[in-house]
C-alpha atoms as a PDB file:
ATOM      1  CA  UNK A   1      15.194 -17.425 -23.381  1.00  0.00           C
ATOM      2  CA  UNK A   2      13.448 -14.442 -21.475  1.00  0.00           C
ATOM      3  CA  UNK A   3      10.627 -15.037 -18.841  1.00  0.00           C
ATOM      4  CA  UNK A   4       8.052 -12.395 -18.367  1.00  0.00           C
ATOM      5  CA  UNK A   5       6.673 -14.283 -15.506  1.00  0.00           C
ATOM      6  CA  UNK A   6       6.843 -12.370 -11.836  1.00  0.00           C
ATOM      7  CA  UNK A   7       9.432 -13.061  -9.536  1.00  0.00           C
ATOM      8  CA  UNK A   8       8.193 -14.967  -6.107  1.00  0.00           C
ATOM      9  CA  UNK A   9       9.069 -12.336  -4.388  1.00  0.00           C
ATOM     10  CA  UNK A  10       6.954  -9.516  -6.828  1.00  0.00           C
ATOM     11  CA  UNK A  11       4.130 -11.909  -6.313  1.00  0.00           C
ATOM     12  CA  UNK A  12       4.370 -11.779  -2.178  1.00  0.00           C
ATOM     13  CA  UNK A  13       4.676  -8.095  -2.049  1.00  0.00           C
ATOM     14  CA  UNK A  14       1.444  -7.651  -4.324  1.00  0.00           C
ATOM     15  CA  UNK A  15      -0.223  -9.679  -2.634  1.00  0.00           C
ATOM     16  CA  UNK A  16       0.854  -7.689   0.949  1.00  0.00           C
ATOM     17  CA  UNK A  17       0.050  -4.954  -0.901  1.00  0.00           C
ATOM     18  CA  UNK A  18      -3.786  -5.973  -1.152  1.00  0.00           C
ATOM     19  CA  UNK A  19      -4.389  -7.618   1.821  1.00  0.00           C
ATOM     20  CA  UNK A  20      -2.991  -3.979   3.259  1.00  0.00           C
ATOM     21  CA  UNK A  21      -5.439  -1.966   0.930  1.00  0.00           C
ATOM     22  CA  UNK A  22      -8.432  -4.458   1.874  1.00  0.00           C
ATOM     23  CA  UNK A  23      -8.063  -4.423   5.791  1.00  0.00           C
ATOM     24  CA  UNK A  24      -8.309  -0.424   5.152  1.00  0.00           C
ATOM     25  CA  UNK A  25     -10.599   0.089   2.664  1.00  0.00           C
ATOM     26  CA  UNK A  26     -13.409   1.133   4.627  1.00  0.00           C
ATOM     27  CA  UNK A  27     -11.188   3.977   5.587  1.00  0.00           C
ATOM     28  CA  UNK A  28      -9.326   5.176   2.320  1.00  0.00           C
ATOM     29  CA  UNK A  29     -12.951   5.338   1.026  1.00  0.00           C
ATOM     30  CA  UNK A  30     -14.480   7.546   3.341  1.00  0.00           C
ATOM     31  CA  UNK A  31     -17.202   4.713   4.833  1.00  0.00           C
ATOM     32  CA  UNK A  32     -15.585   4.195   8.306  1.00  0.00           C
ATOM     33  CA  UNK A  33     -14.224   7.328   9.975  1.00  0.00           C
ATOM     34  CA  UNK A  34     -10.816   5.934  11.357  1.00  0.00           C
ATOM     35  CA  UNK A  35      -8.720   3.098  10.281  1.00  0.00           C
ATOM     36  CA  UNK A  36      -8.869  -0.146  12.041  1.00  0.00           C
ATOM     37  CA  UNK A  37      -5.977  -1.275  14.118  1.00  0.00           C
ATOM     38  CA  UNK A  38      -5.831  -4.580  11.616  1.00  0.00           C
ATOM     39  CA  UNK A  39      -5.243  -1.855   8.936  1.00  0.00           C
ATOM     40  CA  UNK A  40      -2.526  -0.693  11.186  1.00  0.00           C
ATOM     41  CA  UNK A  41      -1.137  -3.910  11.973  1.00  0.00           C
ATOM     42  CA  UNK A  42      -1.223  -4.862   8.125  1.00  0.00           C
ATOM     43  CA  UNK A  43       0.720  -1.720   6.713  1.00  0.00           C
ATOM     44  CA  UNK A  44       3.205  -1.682   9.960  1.00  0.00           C
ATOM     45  CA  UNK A  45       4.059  -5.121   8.282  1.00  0.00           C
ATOM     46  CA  UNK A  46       4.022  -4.459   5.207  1.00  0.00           C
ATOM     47  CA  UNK A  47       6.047  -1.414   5.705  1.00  0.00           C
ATOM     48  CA  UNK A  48       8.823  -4.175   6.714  1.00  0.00           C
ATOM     49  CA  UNK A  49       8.791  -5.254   3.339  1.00  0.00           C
ATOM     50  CA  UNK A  50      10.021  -2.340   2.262  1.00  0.00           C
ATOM     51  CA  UNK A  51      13.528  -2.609   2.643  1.00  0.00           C
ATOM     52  CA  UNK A  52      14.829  -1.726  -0.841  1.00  0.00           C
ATOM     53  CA  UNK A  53      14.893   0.750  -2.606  1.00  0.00           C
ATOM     54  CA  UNK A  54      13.033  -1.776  -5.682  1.00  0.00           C
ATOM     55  CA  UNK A  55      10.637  -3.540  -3.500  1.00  0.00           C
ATOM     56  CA  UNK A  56       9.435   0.803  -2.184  1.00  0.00           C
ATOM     57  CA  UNK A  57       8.563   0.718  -5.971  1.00  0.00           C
ATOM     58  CA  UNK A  58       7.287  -2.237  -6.568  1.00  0.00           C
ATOM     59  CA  UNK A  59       4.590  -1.338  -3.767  1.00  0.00           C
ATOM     60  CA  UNK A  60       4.160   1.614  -4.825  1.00  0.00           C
ATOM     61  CA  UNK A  61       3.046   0.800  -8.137  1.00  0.00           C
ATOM     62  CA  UNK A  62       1.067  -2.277  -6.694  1.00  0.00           C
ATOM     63  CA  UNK A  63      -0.792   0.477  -4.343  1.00  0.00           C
ATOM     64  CA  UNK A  64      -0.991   3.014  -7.130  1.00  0.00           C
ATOM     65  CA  UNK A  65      -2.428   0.332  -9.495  1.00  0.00           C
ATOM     66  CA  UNK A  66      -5.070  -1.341  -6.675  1.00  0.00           C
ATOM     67  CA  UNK A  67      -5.868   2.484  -5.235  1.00  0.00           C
ATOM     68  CA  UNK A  68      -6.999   3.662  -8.340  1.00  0.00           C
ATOM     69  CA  UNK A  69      -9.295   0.794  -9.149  1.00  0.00           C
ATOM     70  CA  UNK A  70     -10.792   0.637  -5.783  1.00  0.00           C
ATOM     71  CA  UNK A  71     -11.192   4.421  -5.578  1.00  0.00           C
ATOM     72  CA  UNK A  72      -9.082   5.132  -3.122  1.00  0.00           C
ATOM     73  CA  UNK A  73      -8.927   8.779  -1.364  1.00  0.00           C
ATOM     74  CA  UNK A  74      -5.477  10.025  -1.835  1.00  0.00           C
ATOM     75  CA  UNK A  75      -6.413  12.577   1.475  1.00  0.00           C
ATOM     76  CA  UNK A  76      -7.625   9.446   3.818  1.00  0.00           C
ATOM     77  CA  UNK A  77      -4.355   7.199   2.968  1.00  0.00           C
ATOM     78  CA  UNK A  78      -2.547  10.349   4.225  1.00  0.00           C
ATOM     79  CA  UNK A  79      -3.821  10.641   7.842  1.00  0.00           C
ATOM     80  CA  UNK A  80      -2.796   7.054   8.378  1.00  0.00           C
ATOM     81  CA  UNK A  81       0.351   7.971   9.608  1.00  0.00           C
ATOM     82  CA  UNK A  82      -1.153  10.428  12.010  1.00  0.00           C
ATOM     83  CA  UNK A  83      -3.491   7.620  13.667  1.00  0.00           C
ATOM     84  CA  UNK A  84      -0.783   5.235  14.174  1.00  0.00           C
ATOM     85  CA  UNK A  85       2.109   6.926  14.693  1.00  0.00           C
ATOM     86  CA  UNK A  86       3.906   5.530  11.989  1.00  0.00           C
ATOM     87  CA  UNK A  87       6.009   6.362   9.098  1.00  0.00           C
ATOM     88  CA  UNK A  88       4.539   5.341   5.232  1.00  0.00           C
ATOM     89  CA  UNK A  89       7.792   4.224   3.200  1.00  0.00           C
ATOM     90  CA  UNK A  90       5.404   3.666   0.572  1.00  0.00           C
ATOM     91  CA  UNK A  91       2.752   6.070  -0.486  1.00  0.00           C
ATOM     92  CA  UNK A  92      -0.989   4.658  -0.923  1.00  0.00           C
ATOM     93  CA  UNK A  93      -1.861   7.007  -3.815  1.00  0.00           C
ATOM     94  CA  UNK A  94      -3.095   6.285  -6.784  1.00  0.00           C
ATOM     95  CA  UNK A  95      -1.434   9.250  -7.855  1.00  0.00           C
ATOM     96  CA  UNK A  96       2.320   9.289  -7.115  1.00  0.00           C
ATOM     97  CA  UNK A  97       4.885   8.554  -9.389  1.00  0.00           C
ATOM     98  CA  UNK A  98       6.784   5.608  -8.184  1.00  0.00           C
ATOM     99  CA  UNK A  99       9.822   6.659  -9.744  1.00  0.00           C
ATOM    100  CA  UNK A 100      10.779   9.844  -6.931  1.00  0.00           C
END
């Protein structure tokens, strides 16, 4: 018999994915004009997550799917890097194809 219920682990990194998109949402939206440095401390962890090549996707398309229905700025999730002085393994676009 085949399950189409998420794995544990799917349903962990979605939810990382949205408490990461909630603590900067102010940001990525254009209301606050730097992140916070709970935003920062969110994706750096987050960003630990990311250790495969499957779970990279699977955040990807969590962010791509939560970005677009919270109206995220594809420009703003960009300069996080910049502010922190970090490195996105996962893009917060609602536009990227998760695939690449």
């Amino acid at each position: 018999m085949v399950r189409n219920e998420p794995e544990p682990i799917d349903d962990i990194i979605g939810g990382e994915a949205k408490t990461d998109l909630w603590r900067c949402l102010p940001f990525l939206k254009g209301s606050e004009p730097s992140p916070t440095t709970l935003c920062c401390q969110v994706e750096q962890f987050v960003q630990t997550l990311a250790n495969t090549t499957q779970i990279r996707r699977d955040l990807c398309e969590c962010f791509k799917n939560i970005g677009l229905g919270l109206g995220v700025d594809p420009a703003r999730a960009k300069l996080i890097p910049m502010y922190y002085h970090i490195e996105l393994l996962v893009p917060i676009d609602p536009y990227v194809d998760c695939n690449t």
